[in-house]
C-alpha atoms as a PDB file:
ATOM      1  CA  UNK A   1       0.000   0.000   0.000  1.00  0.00           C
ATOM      2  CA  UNK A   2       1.427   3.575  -1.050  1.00  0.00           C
ATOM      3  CA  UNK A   3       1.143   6.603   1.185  1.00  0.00           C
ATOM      4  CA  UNK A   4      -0.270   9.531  -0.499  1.00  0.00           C
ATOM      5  CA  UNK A   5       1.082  12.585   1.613  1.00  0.00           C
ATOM      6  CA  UNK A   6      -1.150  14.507   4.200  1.00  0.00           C
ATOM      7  CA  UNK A   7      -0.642  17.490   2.062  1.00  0.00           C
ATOM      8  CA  UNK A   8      -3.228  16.661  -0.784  1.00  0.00           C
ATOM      9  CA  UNK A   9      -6.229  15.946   2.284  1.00  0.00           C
ATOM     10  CA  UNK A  10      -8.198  18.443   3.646  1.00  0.00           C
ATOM     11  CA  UNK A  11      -8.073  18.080   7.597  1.00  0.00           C
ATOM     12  CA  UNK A  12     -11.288  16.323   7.597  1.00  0.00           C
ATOM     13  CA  UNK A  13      -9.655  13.394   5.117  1.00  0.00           C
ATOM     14  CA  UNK A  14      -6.457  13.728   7.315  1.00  0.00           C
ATOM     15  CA  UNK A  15      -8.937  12.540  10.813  1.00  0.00           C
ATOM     16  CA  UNK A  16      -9.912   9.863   8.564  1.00  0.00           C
ATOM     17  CA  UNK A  17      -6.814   8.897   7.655  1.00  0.00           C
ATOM     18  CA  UNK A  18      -6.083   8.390  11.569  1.00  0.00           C
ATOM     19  CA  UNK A  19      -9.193   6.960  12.373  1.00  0.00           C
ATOM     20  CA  UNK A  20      -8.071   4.300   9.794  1.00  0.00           C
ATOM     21  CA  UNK A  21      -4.495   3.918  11.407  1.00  0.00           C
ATOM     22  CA  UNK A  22      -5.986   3.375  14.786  1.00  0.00           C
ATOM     23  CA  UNK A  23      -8.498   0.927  13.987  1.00  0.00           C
ATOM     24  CA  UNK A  24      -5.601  -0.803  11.492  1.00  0.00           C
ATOM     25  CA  UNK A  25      -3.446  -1.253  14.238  1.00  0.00           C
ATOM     26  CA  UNK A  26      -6.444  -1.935  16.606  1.00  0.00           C
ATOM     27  CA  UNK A  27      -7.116  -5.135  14.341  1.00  0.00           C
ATOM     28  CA  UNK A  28      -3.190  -6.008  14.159  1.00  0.00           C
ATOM     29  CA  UNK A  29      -3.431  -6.511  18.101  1.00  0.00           C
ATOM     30  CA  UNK A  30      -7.010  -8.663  17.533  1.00  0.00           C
ATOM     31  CA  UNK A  31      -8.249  -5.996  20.532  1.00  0.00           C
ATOM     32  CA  UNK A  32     -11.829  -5.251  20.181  1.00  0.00           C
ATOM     33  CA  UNK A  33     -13.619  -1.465  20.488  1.00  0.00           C
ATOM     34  CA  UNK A  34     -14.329  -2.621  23.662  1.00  0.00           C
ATOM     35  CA  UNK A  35     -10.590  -3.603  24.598  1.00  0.00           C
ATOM     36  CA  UNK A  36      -9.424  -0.049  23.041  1.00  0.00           C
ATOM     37  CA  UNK A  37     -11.802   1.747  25.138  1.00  0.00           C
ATOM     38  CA  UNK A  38     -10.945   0.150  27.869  1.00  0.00           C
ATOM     39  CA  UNK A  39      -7.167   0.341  27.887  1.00  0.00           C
ATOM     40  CA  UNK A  40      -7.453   4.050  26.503  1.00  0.00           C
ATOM     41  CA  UNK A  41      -9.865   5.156  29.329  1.00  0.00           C
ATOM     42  CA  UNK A  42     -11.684   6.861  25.976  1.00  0.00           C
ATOM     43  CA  UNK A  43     -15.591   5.804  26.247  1.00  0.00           C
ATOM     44  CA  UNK A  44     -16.672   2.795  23.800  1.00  0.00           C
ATOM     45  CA  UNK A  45     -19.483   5.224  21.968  1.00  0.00           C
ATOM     46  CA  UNK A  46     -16.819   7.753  21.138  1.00  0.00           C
ATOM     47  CA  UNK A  47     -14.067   5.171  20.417  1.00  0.00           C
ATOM     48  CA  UNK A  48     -16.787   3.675  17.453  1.00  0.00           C
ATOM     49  CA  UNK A  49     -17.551   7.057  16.671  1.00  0.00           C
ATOM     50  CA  UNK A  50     -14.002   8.084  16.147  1.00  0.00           C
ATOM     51  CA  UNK A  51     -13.567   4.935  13.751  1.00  0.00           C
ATOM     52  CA  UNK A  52     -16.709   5.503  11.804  1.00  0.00           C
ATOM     53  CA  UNK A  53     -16.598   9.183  11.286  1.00  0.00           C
ATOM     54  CA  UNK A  54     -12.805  10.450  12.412  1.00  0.00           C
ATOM     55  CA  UNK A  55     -14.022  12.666  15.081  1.00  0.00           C
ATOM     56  CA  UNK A  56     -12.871  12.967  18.418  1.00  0.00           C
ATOM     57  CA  UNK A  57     -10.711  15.551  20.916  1.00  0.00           C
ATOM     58  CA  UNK A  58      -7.026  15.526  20.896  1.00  0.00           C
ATOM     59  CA  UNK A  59      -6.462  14.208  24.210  1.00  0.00           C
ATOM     60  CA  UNK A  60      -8.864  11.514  23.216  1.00  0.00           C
ATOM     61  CA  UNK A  61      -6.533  10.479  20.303  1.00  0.00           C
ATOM     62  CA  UNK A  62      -3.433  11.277  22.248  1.00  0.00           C
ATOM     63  CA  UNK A  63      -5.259   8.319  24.845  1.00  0.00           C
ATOM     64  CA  UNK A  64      -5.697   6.042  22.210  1.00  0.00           C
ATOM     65  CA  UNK A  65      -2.309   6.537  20.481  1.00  0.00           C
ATOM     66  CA  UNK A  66      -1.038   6.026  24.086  1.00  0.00           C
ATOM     67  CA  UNK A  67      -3.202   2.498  24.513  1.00  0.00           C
ATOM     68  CA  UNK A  68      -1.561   1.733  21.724  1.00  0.00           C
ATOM     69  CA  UNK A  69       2.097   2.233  22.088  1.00  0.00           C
ATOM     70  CA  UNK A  70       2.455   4.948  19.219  1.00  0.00           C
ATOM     71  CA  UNK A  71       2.352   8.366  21.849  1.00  0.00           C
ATOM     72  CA  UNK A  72       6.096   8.786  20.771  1.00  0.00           C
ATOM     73  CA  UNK A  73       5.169   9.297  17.031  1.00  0.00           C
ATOM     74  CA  UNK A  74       3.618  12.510  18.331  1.00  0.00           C
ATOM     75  CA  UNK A  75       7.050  13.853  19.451  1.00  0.00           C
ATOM     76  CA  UNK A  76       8.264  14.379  16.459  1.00  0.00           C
ATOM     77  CA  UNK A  77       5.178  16.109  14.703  1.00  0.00           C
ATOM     78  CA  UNK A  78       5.819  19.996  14.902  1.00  0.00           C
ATOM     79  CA  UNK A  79       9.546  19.736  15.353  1.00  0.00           C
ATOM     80  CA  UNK A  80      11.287  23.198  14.934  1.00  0.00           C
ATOM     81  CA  UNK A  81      12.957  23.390  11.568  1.00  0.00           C
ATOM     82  CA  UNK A  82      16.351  23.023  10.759  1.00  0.00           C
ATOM     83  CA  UNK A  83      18.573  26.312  12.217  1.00  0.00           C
ATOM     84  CA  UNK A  84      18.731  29.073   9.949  1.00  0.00           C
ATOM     85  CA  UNK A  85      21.779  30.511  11.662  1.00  0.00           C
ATOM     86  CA  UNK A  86      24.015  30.076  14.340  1.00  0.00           C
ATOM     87  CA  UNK A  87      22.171  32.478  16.442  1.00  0.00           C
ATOM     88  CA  UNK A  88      19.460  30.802  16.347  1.00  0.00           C
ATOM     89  CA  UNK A  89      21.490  27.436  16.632  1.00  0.00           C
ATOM     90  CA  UNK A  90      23.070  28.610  20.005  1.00  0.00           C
ATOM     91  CA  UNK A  91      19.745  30.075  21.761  1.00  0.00           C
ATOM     92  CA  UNK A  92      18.147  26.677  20.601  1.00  0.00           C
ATOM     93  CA  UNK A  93      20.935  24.993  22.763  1.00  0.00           C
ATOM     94  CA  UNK A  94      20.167  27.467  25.744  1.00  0.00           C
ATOM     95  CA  UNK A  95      16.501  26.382  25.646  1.00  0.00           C
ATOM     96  CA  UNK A  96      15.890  30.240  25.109  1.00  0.00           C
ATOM     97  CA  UNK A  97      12.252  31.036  23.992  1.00  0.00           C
ATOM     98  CA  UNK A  98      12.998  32.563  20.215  1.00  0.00           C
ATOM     99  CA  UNK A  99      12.400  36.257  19.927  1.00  0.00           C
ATOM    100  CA  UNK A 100       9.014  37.826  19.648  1.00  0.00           C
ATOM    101  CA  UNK A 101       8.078  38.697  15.937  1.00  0.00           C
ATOM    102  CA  UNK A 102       4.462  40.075  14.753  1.00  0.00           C
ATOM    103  CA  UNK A 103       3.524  37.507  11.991  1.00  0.00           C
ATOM    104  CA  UNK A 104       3.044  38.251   8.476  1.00  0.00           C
ATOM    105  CA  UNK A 105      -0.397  39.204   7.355  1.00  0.00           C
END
């Protein structure tokens, strides 16, 4: 199976697209709904709604990711981009908060 990039869904298509992941690697472990909800603390209802429609909260995701043993994958998901100077480089290493900019309109 080929992975088309997040980039060409909308972000409805891209909660489907997780909703499919989750209840793909639901199936791999043979855990039932029931077994997900459990584990996850997320209720049954909303775990079947999540599946069927891609719709839930972010902790409730973050739970099931977590039942799951894929919470780490989130880690990585808005990592800062490379440095664009040393400057920045260095006050990255300090753990300094990056200067305050007004953003483009």
């Amino acid at each position: 199976m080929s992975k088309v990039p997040f980039q060409r869904y909308d972000p409805d298509g891209i909660a489907r697209q997780f909703a499919t992941r989750v209840r793909a690697e639901r199936l791999r472990r043979d855990w039932t709904q029931a077994t997900l909800a459990e584990r996850s603390g997320v209720s049954l209802p909303t775990v079947r709604r999540f599946e069927r429609l891609g719709r839930t909260s972010l902790e409730n995701l973050l739970r099931l990711c977590h039942a799951l043993g894929r919470l780490d994958e989130f880690a990585a998901l808005l990592e800062p981009p490379p440095a664009s100077s040393l400057d920045e480089l260095e006050r990255r290493a300090g753990n300094k908060m990056p200067e305050r900019r007004r953003g483009r309109r």
